[in-house]
N, C-alpha and C. Protein backbone atom coordinates (compact mmCIF):
# COMPACT_ATOMS: atom_id res chain seq x y z
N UNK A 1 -147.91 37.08 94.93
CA UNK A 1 -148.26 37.95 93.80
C UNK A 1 -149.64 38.55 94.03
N UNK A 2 -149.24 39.76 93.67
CA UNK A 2 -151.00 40.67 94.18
C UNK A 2 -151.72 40.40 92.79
N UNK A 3 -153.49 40.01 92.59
CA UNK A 3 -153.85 40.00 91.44
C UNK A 3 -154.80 41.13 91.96
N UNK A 4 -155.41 41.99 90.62
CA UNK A 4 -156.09 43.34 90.67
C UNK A 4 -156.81 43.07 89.46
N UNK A 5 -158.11 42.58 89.87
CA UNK A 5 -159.34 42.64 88.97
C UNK A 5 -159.48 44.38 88.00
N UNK A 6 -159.58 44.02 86.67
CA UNK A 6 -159.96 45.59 86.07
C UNK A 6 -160.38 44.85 84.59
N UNK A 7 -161.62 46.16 83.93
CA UNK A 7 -161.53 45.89 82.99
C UNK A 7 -161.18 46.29 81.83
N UNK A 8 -160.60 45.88 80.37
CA UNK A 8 -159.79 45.96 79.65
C UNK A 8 -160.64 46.42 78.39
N UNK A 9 -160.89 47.73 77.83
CA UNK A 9 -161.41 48.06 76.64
C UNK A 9 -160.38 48.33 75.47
N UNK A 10 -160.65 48.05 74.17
CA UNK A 10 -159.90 48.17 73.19
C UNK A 10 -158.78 48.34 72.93
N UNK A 11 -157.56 47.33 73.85
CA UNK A 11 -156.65 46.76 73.22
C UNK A 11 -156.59 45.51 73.07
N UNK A 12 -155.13 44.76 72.92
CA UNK A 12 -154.73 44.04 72.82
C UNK A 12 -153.82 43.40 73.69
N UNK A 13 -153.60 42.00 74.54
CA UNK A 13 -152.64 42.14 75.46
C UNK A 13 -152.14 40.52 75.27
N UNK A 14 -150.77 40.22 75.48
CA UNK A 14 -150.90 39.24 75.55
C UNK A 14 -150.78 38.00 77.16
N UNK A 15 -151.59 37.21 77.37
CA UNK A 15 -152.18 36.37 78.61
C UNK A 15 -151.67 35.06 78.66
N UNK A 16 -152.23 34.86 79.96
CA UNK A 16 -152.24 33.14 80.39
C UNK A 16 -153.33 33.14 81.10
N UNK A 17 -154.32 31.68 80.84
CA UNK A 17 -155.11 31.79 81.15
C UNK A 17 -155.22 30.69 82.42
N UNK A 18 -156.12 31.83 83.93
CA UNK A 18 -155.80 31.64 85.13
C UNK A 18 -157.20 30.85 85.59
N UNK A 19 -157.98 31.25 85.28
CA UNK A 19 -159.14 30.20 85.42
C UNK A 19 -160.25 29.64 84.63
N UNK A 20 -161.01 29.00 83.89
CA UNK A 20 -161.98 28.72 83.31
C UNK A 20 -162.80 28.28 84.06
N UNK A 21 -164.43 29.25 84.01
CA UNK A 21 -165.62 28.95 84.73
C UNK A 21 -166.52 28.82 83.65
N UNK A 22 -168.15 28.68 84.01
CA UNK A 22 -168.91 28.28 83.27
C UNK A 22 -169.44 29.41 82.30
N UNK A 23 -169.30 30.57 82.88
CA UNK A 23 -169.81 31.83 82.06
C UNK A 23 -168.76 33.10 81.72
N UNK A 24 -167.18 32.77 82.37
CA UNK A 24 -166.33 33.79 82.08
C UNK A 24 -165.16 33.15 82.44
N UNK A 25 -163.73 33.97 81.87
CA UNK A 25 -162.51 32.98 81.74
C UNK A 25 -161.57 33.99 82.23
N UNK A 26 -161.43 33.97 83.64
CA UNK A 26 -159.61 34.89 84.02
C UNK A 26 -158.59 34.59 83.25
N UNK A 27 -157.91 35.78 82.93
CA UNK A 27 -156.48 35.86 82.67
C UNK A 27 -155.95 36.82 83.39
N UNK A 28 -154.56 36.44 83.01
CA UNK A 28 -153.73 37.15 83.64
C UNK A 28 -152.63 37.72 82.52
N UNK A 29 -152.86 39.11 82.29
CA UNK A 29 -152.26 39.71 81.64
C UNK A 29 -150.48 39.97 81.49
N UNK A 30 -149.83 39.72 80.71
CA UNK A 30 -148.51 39.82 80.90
C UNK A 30 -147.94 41.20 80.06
N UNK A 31 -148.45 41.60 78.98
CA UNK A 31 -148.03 42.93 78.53
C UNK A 31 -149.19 43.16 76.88
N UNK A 32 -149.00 44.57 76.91
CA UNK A 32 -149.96 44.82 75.70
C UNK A 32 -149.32 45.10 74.38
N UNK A 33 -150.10 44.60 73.72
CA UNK A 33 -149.10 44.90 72.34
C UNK A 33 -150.22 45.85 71.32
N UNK A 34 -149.40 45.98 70.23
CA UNK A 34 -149.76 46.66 69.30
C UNK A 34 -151.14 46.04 68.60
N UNK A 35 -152.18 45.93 68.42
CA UNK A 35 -153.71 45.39 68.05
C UNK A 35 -153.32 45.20 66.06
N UNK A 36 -153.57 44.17 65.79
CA UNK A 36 -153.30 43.63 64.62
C UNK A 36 -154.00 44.51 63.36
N UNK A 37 -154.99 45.25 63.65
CA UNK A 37 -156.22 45.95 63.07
C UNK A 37 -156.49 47.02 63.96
N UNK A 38 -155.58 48.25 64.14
CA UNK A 38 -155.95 49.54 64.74
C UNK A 38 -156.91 49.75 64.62
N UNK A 39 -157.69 50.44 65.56
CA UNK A 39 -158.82 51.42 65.59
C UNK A 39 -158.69 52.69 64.86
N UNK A 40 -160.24 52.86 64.38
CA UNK A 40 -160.32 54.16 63.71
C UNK A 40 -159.95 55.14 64.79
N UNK A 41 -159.85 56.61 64.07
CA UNK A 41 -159.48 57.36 65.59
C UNK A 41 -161.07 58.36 65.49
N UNK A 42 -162.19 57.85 64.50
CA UNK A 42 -163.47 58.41 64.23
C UNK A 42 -164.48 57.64 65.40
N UNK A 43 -164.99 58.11 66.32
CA UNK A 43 -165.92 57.38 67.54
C UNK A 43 -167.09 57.53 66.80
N UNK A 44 -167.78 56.24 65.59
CA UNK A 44 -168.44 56.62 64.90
C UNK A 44 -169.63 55.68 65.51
N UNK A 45 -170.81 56.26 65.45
CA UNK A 45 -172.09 55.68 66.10
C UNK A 45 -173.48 55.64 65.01
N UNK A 46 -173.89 54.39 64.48
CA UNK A 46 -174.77 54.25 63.52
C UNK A 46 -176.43 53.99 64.11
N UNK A 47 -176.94 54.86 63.85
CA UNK A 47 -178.31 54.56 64.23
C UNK A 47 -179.24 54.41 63.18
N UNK A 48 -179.56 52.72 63.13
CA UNK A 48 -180.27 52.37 61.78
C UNK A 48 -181.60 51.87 62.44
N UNK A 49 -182.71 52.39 62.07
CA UNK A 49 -184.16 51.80 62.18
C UNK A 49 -183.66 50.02 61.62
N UNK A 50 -184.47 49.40 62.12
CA UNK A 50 -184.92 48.35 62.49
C UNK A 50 -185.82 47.66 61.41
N UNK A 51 -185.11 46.49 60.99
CA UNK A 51 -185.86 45.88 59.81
C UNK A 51 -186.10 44.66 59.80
N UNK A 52 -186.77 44.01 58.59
CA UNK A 52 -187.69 42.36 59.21
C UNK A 52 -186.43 41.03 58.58
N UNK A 53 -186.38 40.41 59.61
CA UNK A 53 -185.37 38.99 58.44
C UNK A 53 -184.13 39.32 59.56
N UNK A 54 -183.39 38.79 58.45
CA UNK A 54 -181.64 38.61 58.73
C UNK A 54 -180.93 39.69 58.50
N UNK A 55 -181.82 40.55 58.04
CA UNK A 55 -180.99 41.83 57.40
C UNK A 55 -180.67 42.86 57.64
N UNK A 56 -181.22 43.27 59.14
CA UNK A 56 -180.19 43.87 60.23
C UNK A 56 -178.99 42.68 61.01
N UNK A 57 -179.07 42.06 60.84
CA UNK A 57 -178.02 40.83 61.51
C UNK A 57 -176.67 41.49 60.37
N UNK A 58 -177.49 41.33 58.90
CA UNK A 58 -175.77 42.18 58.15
C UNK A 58 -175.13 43.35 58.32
N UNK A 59 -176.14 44.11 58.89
CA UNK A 59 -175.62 45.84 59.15
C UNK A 59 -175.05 45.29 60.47
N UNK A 60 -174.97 45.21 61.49
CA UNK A 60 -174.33 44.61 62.53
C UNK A 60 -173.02 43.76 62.39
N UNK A 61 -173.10 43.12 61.43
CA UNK A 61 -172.24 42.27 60.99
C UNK A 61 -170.85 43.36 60.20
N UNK A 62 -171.43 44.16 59.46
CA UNK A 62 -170.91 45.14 58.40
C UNK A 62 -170.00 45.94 59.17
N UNK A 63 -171.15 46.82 60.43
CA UNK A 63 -170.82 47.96 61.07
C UNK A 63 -169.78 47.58 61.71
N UNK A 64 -169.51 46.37 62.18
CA UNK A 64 -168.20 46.11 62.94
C UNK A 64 -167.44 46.07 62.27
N UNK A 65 -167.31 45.43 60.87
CA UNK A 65 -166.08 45.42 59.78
C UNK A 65 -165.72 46.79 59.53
N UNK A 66 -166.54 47.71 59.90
CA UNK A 66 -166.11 48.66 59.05
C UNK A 66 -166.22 49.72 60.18
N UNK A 67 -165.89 49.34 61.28
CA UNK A 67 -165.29 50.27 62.82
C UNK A 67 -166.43 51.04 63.20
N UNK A 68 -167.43 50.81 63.11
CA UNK A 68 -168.37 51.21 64.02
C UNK A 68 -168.33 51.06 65.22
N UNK A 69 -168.05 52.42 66.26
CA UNK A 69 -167.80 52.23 67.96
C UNK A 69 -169.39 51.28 68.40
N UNK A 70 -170.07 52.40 67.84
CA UNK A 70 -171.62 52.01 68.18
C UNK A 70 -172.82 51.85 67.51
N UNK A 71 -173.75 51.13 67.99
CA UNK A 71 -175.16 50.65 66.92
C UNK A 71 -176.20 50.76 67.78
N UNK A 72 -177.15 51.45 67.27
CA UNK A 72 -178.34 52.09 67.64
C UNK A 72 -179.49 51.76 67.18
N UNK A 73 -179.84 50.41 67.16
CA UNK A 73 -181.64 49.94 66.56
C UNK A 73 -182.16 50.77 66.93
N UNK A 74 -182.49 51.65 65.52
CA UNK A 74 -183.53 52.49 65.96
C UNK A 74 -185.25 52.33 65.52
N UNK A 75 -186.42 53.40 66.27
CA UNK A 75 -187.44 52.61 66.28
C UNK A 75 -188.21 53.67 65.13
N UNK A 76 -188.69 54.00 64.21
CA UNK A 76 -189.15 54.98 63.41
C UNK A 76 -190.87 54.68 63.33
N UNK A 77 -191.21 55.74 62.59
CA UNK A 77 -192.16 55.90 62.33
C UNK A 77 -193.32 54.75 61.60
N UNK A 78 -192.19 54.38 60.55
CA UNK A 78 -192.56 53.68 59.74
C UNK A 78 -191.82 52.01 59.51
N UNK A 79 -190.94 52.19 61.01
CA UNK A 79 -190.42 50.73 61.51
C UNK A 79 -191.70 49.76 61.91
N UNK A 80 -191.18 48.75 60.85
CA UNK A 80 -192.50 47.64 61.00
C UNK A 80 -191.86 46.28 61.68
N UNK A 81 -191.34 46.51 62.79
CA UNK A 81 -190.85 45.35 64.17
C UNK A 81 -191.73 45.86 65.50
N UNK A 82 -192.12 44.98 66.25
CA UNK A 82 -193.04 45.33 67.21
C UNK A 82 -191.75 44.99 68.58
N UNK A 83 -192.04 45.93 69.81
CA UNK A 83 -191.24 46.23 70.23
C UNK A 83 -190.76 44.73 71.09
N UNK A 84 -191.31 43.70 71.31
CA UNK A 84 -191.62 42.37 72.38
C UNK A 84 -190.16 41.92 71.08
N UNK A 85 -190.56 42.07 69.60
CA UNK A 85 -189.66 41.14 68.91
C UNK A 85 -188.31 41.71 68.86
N UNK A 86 -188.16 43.09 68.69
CA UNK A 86 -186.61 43.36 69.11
C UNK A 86 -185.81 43.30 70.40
N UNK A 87 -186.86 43.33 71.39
CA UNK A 87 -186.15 42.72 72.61
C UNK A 87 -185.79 41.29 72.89
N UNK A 88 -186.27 40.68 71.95
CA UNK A 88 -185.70 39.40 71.34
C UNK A 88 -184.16 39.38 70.41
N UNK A 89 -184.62 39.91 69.49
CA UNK A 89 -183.34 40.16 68.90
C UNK A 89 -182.25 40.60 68.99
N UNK A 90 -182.14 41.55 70.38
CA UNK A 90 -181.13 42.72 70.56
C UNK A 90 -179.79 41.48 71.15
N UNK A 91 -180.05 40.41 71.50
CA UNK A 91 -178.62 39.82 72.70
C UNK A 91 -178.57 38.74 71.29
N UNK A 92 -179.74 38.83 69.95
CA UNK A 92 -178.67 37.76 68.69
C UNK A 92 -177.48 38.77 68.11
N UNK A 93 -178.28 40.24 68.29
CA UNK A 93 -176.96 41.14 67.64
C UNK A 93 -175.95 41.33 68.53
N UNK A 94 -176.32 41.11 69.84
CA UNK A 94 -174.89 41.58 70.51
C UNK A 94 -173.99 40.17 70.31
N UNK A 95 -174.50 39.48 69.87
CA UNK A 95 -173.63 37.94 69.60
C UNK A 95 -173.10 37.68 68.74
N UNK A 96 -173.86 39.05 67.12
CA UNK A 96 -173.05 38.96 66.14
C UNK A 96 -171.78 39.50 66.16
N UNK A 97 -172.48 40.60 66.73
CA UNK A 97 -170.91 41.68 67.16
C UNK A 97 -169.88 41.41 68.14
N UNK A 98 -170.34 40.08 68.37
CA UNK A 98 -169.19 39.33 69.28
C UNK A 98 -168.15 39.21 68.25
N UNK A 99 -169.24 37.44 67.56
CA UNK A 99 -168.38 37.32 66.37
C UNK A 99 -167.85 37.76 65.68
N UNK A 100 -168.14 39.15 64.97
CA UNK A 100 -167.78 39.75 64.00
C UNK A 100 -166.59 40.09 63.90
N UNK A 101 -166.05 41.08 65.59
CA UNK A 101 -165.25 41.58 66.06
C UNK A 101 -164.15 40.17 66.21
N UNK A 102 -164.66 39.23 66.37
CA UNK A 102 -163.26 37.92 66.52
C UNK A 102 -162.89 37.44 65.18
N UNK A 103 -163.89 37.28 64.28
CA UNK A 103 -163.38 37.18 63.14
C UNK A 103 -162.52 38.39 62.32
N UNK A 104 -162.73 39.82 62.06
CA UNK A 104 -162.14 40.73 61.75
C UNK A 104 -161.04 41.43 62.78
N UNK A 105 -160.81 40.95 64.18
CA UNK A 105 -159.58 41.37 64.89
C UNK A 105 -159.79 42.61 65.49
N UNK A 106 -161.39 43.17 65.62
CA UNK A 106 -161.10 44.23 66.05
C UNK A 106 -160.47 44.13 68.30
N UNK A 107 -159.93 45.53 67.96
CA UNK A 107 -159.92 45.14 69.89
C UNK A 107 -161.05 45.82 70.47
N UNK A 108 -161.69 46.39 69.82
CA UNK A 108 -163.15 46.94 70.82
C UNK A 108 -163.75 46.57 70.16
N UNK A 109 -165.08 46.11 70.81
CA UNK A 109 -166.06 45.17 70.85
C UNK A 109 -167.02 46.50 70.70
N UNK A 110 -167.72 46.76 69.28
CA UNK A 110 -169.12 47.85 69.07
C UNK A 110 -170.32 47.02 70.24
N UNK A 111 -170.50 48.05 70.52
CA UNK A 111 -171.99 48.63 71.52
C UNK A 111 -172.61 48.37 70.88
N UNK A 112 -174.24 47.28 71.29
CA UNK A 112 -174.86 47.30 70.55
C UNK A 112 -176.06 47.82 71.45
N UNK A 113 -176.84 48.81 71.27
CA UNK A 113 -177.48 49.69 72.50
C UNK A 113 -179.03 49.06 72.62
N UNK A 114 -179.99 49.25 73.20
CA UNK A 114 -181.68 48.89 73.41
C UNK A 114 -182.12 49.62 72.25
N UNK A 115 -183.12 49.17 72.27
CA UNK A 115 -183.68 50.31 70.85
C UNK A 115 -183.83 51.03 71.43
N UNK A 116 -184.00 52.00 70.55
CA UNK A 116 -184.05 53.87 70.94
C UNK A 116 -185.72 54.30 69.76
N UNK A 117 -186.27 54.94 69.88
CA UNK A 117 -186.87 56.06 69.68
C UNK A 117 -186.57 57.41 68.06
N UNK A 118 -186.88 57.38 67.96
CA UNK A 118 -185.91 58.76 66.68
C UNK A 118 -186.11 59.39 67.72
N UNK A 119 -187.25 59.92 68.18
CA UNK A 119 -187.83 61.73 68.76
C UNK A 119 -186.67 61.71 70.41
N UNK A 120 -186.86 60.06 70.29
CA UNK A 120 -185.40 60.47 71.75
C UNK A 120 -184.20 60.48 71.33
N UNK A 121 -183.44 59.93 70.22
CA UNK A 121 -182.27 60.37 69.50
C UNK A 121 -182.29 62.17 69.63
N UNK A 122 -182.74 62.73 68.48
CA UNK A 122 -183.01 63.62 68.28
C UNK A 122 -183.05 64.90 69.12
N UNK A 123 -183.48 64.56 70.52
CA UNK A 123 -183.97 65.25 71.73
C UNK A 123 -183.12 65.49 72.56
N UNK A 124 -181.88 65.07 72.49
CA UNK A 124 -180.71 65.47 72.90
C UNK A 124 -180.41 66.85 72.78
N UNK A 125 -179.38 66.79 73.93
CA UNK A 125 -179.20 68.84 74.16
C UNK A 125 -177.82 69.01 72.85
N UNK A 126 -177.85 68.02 72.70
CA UNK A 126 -176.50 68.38 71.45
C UNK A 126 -176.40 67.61 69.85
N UNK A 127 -177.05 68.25 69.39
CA UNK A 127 -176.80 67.09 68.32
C UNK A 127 -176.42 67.38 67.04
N UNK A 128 -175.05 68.09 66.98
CA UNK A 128 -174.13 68.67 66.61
C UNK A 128 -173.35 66.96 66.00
N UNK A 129 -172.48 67.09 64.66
CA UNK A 129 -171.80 65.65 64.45
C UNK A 129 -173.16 64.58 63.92
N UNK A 130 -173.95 64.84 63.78
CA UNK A 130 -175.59 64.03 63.73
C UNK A 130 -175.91 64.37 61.97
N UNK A 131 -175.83 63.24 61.56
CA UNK A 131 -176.30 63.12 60.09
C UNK A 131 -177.33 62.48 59.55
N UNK A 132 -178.31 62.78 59.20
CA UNK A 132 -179.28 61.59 59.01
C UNK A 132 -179.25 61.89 57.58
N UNK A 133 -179.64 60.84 57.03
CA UNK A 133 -179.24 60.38 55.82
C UNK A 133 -180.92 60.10 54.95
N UNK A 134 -181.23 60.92 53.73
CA UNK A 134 -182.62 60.72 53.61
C UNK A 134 -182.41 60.59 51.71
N UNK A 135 -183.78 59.55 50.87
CA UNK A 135 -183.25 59.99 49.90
C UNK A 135 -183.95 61.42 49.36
N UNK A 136 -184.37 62.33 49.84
CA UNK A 136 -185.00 63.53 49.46
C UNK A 136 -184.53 64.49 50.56
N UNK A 137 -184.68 66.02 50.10
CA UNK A 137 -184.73 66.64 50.30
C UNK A 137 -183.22 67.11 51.41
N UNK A 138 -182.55 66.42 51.17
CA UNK A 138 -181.42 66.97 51.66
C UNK A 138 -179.99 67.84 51.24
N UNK A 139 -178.82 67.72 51.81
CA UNK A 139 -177.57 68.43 51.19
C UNK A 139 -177.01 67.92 50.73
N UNK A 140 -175.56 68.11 50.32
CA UNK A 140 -175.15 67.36 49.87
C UNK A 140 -173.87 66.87 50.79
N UNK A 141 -173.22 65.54 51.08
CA UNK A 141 -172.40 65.45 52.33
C UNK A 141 -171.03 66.46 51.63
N UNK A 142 -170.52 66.63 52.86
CA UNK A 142 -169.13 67.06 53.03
C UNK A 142 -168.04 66.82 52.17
N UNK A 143 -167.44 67.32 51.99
CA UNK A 143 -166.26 66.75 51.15
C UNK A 143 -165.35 65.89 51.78
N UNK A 144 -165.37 66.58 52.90
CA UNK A 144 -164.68 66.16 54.44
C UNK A 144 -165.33 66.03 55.68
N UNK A 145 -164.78 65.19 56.59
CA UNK A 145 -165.34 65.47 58.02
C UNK A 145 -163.81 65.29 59.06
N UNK A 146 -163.82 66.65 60.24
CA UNK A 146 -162.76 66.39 60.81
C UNK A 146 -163.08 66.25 62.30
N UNK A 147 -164.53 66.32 62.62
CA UNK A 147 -165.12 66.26 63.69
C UNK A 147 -164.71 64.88 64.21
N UNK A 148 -164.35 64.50 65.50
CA UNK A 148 -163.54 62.76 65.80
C UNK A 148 -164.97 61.90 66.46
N UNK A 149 -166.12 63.00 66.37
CA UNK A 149 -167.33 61.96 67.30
C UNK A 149 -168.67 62.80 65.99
N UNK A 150 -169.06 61.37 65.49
CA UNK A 150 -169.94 61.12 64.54
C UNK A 150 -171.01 60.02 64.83
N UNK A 151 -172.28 60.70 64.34
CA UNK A 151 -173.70 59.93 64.60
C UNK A 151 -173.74 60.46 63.50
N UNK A 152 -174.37 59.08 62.47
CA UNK A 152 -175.17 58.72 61.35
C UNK A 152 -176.63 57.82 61.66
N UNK A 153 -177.67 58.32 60.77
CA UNK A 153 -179.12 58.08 61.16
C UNK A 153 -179.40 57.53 60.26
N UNK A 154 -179.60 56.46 59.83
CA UNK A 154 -180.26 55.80 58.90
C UNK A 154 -181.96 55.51 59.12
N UNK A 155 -182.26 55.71 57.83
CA UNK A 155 -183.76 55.16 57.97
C UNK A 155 -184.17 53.95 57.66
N UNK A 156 -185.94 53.87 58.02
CA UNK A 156 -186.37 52.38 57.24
C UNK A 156 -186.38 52.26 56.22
N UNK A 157 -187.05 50.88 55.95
CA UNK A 157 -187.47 50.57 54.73
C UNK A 157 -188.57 51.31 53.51
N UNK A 158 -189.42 52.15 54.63
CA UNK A 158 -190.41 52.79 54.08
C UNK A 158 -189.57 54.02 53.55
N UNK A 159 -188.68 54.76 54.19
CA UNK A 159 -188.29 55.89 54.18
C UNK A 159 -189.11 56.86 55.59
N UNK A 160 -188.10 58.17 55.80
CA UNK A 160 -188.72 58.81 57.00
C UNK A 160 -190.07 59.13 56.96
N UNK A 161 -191.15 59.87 57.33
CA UNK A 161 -192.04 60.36 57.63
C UNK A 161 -191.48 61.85 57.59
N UNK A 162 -192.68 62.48 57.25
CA UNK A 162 -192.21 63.99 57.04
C UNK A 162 -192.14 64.93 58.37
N UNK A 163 -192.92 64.13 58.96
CA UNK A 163 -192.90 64.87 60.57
C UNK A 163 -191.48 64.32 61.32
N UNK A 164 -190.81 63.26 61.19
CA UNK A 164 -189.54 62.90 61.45
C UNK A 164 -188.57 64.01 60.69
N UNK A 165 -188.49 64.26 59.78
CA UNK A 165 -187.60 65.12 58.40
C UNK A 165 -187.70 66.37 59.23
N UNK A 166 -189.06 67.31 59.49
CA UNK A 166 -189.27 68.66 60.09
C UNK A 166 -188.67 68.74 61.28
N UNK A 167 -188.76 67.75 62.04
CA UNK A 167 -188.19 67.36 63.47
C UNK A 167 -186.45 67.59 63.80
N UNK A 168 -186.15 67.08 62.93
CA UNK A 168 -184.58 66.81 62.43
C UNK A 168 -183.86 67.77 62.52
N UNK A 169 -184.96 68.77 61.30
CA UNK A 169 -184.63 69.84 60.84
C UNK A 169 -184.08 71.19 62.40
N UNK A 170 -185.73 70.96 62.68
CA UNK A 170 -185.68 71.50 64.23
C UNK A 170 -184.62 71.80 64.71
N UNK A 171 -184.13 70.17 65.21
CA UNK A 171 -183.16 70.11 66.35
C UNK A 171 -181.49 70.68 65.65
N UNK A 172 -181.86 71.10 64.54
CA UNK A 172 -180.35 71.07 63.95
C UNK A 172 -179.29 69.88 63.67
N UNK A 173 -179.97 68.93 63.42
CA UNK A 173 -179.03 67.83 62.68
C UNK A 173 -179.16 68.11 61.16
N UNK A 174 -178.35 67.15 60.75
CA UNK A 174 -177.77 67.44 59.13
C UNK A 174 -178.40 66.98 58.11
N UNK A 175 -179.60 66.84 57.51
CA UNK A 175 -179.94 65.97 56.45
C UNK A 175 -179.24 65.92 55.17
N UNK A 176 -178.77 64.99 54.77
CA UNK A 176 -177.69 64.33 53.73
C UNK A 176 -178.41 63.35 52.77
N UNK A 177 -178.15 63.76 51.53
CA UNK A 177 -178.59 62.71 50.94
C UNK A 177 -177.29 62.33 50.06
N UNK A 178 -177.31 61.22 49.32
CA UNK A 178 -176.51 60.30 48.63
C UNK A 178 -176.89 60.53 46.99
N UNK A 179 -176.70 61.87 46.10
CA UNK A 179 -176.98 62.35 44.85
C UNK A 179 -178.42 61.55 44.45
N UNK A 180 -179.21 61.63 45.55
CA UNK A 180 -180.50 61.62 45.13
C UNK A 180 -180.96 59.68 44.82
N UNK A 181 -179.89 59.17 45.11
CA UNK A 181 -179.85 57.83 45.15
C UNK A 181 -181.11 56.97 46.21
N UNK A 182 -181.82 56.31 45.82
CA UNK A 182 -182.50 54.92 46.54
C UNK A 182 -182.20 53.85 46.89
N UNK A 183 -181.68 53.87 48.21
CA UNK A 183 -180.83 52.84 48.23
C UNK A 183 -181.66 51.63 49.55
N UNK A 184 -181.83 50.36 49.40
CA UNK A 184 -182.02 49.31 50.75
C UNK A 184 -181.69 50.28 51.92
N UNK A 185 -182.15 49.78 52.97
CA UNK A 185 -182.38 50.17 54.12
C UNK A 185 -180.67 49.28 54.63
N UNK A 186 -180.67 48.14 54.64
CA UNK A 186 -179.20 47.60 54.74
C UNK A 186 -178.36 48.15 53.78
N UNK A 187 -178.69 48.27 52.75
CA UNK A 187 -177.58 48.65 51.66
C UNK A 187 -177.30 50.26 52.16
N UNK A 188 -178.28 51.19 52.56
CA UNK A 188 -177.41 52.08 52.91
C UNK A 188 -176.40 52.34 54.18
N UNK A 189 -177.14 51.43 55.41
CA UNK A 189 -176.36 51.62 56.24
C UNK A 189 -175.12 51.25 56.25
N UNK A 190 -174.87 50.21 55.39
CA UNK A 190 -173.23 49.73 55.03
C UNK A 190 -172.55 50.88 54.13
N UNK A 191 -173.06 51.16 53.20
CA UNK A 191 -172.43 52.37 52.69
C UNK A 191 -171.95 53.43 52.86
N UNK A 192 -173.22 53.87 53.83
CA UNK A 192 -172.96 55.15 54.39
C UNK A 192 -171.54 55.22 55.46
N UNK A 193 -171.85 54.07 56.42
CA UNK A 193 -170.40 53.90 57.25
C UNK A 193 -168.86 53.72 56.64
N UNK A 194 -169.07 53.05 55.52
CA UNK A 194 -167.96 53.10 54.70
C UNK A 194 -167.25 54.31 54.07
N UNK A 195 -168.30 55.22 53.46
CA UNK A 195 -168.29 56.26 53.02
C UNK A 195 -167.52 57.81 54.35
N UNK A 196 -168.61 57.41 54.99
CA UNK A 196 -168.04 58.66 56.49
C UNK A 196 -166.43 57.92 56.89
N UNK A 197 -166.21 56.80 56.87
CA UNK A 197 -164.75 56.32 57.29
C UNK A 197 -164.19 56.97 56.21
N UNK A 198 -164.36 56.84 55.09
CA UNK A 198 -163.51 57.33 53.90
C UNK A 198 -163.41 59.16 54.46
N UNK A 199 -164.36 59.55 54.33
CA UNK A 199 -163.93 60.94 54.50
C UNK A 199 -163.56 61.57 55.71
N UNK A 200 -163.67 60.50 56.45
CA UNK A 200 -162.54 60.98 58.06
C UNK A 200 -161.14 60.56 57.24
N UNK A 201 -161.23 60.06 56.71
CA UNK A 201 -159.07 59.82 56.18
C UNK A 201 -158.72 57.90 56.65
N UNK A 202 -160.09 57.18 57.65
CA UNK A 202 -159.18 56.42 57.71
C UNK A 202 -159.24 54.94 56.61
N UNK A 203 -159.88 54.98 55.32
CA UNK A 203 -160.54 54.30 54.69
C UNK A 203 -159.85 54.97 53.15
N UNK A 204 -158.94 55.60 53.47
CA UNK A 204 -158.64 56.06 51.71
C UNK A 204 -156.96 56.00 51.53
């Protein structure tokens, strides 16, 4: 029997298992089935500044329940984590989003990325699908979204900086606000993802 090493993103298959080592476990795949908890068909990517405690551990925790492809600690203006301590933290979140994903069934495992920058978010040659989410001075969201690749920007705790807001503006991303609402820095990022699933269609 020929075996052919490959790797397996977001399905489901069912196995026998061919070896157990100390840091990874072969199988051997026998056929794929239908994933108990489909994927959204929205490639949705959350970029939330970075906050103190356990309480990015819940947006991580959240974002996977609620089909986030990807998560983006982001680093703001007015982000009060120093950079030595999130490079600490970044492999507890990729551990939540282990868990998360085994407890809720998803078959792809959310990205949980290095911290990023806003002004390098932002600085991209495309940033078209890009929503940042502020409680001032923004639009009002969509009724709809039919675009299939979505970036949402959440801010800190402080709120943006106005030179972040002008910046935004710049590059042509979307500023959105939530009817003028104040919401936690965790409390919005859970919402907001909930909310954009709802108005892609796959949450209603």
């Amino acid at each position: 029997m020929t075996t052919e090493r490959f790797w397996v993103v977001g399905g489901e298959y069912s196995c026998t298992v061919a070896e157990i080592k100390k840091n990874e476990t072969e199988l051997l795949l026998i056929c794929k089935q239908e994933p108990s908890s489909p994927e959204s068909q929205l490639e949705l990517t959350l970029a939330a500044a970075m906050i103190k405690g356990e309480k990015f551990d819940l947006v991580v925790q959240k974002a996977v329940e609620l089909g986030v492809r990807k998560l983006i600690p982001l680093r703001t203006k007015r982000t009060d984590i120093k950079s030595k301590d999130s490079a600490k933290r970044i492999e507890r979140w990729r551990k939540i989003a282990m868990e998360a994903s085994k407890q809720c069934g998803r078959a792809y495992l959310m990205t949980v990325t290095d911290p990023l920058d806003f002004e390098m978010l932002i600085s991209s040659d495309d940033v078209s699908g890009t929503f940042i989410f502020t409680e001032r001075e923004g639009d009002k969201m969509p009724d709809s979204l039919t675009d299939s690749k979505i970036t949402m920007v959440v801010g800190p705790e402080g709120g943006w900086d106005e030179v972040e807001l002008a910046a935004a503006r710049s590059a042509g991303a979307a500023l959105i606000t939530l009817g003028g609402r104040t919401l936690r820095a965790e409390t919005a990022a859970i919402s907001i993802a909930a909310i954009v699933q709802n108005k892609f269609g796959d949450m209603n």
